[in-house]
N, C-alpha and C. Protein backbone atom coordinates (compact mmCIF):
# COMPACT_ATOMS: atom_id res chain seq x y z
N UNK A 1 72.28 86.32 97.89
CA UNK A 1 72.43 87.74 97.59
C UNK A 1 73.86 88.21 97.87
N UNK A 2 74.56 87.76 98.84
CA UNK A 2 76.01 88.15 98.96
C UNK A 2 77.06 87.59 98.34
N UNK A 3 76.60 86.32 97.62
CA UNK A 3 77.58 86.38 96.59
C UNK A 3 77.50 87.12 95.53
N UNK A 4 76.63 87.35 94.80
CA UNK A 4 76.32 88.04 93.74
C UNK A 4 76.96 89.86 94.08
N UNK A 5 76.25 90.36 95.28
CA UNK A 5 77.71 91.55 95.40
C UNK A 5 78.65 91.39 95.47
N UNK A 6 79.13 90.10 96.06
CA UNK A 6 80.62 89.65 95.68
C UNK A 6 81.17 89.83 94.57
N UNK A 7 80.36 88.98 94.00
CA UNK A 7 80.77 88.56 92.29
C UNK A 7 80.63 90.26 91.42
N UNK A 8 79.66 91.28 92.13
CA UNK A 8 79.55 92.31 91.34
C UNK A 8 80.80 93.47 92.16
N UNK A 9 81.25 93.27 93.41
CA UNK A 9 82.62 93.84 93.70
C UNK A 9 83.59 93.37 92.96
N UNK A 10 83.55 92.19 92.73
CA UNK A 10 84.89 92.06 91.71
C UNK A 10 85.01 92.50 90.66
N UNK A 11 83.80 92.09 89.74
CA UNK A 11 83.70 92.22 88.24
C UNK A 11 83.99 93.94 88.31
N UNK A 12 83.55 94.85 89.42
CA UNK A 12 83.76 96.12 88.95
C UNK A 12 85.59 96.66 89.50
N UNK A 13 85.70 95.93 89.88
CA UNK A 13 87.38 95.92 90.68
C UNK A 13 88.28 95.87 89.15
N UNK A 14 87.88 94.60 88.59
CA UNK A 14 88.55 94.13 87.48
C UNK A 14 88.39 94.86 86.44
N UNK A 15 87.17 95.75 86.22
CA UNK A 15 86.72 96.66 85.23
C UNK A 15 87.68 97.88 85.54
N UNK A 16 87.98 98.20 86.78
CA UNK A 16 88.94 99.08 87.40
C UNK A 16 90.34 98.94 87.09
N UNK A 17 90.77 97.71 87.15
CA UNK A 17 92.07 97.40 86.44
C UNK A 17 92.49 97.58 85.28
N UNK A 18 91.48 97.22 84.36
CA UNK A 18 91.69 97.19 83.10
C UNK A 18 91.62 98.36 82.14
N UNK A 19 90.55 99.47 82.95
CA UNK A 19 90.36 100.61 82.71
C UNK A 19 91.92 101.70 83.08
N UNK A 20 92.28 101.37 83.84
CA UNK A 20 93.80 101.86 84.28
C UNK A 20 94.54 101.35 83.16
N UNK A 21 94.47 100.27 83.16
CA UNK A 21 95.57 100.00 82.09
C UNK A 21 95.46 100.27 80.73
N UNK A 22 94.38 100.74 80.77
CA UNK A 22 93.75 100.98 79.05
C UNK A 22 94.49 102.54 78.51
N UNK A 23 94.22 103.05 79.75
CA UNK A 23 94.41 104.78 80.33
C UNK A 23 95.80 104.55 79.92
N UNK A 24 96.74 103.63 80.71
CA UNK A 24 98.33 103.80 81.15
C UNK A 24 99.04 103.73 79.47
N UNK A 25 97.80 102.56 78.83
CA UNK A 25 98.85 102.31 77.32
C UNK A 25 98.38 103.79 76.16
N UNK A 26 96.95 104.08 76.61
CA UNK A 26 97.21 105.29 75.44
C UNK A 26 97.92 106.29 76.10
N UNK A 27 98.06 106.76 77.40
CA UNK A 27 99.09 107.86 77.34
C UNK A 27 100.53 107.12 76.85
N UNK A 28 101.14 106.06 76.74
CA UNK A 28 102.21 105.84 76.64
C UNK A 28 102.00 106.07 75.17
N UNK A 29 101.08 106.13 73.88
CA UNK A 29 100.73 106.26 72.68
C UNK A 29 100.06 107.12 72.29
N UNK A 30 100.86 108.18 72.81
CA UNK A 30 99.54 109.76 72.66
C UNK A 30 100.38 110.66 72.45
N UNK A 31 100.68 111.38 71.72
CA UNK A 31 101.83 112.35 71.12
C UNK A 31 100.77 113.58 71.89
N UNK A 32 101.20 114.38 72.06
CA UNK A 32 100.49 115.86 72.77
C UNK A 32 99.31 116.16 72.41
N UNK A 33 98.31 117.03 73.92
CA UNK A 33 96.96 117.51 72.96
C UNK A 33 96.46 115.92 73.44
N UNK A 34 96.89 115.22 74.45
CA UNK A 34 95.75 114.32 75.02
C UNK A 34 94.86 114.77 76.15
N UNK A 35 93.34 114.58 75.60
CA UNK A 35 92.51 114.35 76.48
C UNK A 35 92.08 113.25 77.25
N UNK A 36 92.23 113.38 78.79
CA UNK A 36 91.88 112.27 79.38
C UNK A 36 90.22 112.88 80.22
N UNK A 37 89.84 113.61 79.76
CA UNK A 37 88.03 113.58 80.59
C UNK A 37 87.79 112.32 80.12
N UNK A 38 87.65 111.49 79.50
CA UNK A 38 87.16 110.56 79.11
C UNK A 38 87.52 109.73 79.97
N UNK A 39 89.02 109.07 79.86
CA UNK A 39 89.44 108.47 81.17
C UNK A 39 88.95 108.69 82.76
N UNK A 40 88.85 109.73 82.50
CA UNK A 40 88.74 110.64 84.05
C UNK A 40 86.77 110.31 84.62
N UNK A 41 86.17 110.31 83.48
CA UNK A 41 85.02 110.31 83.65
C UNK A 41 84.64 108.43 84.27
N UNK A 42 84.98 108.13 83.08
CA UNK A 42 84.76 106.28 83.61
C UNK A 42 85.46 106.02 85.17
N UNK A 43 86.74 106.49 84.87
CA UNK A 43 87.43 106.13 86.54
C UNK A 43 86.53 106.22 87.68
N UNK A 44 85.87 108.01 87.31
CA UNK A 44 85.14 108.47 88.75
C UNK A 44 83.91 107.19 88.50
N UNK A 45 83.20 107.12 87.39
CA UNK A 45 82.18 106.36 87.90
C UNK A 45 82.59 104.50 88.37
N UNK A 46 83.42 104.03 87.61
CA UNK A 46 83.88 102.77 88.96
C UNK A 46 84.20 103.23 89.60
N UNK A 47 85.06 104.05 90.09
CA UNK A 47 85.59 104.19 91.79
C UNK A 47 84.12 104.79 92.37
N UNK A 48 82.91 105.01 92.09
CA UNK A 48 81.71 105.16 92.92
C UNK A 48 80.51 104.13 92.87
N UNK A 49 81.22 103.42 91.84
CA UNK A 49 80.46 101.55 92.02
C UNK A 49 80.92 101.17 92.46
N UNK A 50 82.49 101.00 93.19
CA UNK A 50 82.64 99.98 94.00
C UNK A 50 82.74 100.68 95.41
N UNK A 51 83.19 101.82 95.43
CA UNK A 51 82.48 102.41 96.93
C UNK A 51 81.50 102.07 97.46
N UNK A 52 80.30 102.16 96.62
CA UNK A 52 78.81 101.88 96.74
C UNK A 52 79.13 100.82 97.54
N UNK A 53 79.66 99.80 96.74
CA UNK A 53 79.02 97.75 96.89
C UNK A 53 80.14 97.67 98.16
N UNK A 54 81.60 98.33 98.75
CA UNK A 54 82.31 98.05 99.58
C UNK A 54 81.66 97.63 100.90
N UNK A 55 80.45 98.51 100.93
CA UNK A 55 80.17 98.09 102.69
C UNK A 55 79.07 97.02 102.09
N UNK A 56 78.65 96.49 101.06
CA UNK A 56 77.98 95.55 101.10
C UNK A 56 78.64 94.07 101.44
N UNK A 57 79.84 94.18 100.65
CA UNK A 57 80.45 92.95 100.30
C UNK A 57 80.88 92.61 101.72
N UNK A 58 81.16 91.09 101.63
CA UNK A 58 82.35 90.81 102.55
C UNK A 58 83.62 91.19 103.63
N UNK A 59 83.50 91.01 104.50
CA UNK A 59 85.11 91.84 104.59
C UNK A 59 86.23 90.94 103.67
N UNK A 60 86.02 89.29 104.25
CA UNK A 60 87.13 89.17 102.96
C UNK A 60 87.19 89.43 101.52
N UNK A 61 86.37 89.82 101.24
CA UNK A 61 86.07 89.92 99.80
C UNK A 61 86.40 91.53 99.32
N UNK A 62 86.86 92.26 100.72
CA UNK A 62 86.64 93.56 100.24
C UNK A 62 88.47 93.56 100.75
N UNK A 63 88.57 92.95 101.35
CA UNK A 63 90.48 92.96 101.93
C UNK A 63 90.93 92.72 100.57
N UNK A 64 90.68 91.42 99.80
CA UNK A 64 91.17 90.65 98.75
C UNK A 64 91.62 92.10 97.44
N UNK A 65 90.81 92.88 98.18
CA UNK A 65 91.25 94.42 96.65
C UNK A 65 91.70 95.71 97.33
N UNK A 66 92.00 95.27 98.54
CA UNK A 66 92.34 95.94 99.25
C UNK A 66 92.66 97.67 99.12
């Protein structure tokens, strides 16, 4: 069972990354009159999946994303 929150702290860590960076390239490709609720909405809900799983996981596993 603790790997698998492992494995599900990461996968949502990495979903976190990529979601940032998804965010970072359309504002760099967004002429005015951008909406980011959308952005804003997904962010809040990973950053409250991996809150959730933080005190489950590991400590090393939770340092590693520090």
């Amino acid at each position: 069972m603790q790997d698998e929150l492992n494995h599900l702290h990461e996968q949502v860590s990495q979903l976190l990354g990529n979601h940032l960076g998804a965010w970072a390239n359309d504002l760099m490709n967004t002429t005015a009159g951008h909406d980011d609720s959308r952005f804003l909405s997904v962010l809040h809900a990973l950053l409250a999946m991996r809150s959730a799983l933080a005190p489950l996981v590991s400590q090393t596993q939770d340092a590693s994303h520090g």
